[in-house]
C-alpha atoms as a PDB file:
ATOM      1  CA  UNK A   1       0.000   0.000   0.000  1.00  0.00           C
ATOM      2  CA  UNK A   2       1.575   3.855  -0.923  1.00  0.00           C
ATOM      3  CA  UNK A   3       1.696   6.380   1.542  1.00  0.00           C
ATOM      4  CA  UNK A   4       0.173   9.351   2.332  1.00  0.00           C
ATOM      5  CA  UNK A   5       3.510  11.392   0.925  1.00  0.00           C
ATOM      6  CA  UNK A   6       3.543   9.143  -2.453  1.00  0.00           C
ATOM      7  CA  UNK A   7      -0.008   9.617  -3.156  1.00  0.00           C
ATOM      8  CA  UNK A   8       0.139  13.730  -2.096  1.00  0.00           C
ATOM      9  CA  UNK A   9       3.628  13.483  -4.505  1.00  0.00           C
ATOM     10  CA  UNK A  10       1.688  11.670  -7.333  1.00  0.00           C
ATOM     11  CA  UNK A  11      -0.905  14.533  -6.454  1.00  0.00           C
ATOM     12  CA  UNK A  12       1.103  17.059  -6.661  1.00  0.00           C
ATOM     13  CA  UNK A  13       3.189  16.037  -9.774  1.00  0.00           C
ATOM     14  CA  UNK A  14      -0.430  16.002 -12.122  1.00  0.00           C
ATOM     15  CA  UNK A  15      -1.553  19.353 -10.671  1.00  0.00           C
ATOM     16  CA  UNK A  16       2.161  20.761 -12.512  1.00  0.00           C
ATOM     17  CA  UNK A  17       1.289  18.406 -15.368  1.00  0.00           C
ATOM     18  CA  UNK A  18      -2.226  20.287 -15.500  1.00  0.00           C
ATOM     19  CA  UNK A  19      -1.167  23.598 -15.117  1.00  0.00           C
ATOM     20  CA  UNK A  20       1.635  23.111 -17.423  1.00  0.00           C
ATOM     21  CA  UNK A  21      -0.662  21.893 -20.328  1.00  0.00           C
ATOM     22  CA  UNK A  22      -3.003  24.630 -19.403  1.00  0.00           C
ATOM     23  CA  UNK A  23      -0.022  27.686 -20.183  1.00  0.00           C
ATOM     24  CA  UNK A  24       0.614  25.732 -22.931  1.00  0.00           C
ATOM     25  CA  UNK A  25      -2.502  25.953 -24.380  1.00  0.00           C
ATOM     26  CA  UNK A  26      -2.931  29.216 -23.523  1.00  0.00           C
ATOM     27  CA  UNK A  27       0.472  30.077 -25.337  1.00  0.00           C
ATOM     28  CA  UNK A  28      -1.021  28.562 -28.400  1.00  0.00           C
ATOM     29  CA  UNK A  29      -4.556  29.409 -28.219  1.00  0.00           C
ATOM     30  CA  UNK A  30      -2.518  33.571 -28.043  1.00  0.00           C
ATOM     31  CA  UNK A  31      -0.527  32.607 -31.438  1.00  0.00           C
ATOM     32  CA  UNK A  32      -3.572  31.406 -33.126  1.00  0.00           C
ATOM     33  CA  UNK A  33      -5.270  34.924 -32.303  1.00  0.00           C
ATOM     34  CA  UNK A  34      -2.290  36.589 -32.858  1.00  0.00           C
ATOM     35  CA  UNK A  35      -1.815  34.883 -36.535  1.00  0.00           C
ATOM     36  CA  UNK A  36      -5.537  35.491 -37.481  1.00  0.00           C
ATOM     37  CA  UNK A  37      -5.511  39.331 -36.546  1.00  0.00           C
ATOM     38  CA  UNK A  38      -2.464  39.772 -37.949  1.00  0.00           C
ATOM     39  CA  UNK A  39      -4.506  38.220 -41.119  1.00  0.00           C
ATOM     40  CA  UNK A  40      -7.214  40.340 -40.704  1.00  0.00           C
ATOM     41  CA  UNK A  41      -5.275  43.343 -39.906  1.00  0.00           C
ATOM     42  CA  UNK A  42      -3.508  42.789 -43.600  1.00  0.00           C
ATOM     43  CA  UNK A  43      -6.830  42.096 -45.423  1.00  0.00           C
ATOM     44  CA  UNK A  44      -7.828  45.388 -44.147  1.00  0.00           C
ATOM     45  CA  UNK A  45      -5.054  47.462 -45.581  1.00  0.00           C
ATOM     46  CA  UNK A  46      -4.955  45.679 -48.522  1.00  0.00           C
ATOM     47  CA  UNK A  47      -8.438  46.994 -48.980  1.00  0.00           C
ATOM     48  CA  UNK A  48      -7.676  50.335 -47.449  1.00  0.00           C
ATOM     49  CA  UNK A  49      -5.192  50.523 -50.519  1.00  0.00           C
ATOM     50  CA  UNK A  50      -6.731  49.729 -52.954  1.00  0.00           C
ATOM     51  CA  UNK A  51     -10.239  51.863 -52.057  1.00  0.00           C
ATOM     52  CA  UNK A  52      -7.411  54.748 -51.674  1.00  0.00           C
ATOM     53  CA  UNK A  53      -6.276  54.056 -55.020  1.00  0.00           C
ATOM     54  CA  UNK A  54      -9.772  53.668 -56.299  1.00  0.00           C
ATOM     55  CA  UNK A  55     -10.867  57.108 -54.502  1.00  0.00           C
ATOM     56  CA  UNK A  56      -7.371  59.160 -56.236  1.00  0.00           C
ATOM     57  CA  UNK A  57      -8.304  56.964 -59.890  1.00  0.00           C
ATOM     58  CA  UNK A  58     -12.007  59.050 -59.515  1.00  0.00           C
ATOM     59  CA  UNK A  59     -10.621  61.878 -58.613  1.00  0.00           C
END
């Protein structure tokens, strides 16, 4: 039978595991967000542009 200490060290040990999976995800979950505004944020000045252009082509 384990002790009290092993079982509160096994405990112990998956709380890290947990909370390391859980910056880890949060790390990612940040890039992702990161990546797709970046995306969104280039979209938008590509269409900034070109209405620009379009606007000084009326002129």
């Amino acid at each position: 039978m384990r002790s009290i200490k092993e079982i509160r060290d096994d405990i112990e040990k998956a709380i890290r595991q947990i909370e390391k999976k859980i910056r880890l995800n949060k790390k990612i979950a940040i890039k992702n967000y990161v990546k797709k505004y970046k995306r969104l944020l280039d979209e938008f000045r590509e269409i900034e542009r070109v209405s620009d252009s379009n606007f000084k082509w009326n002129d």
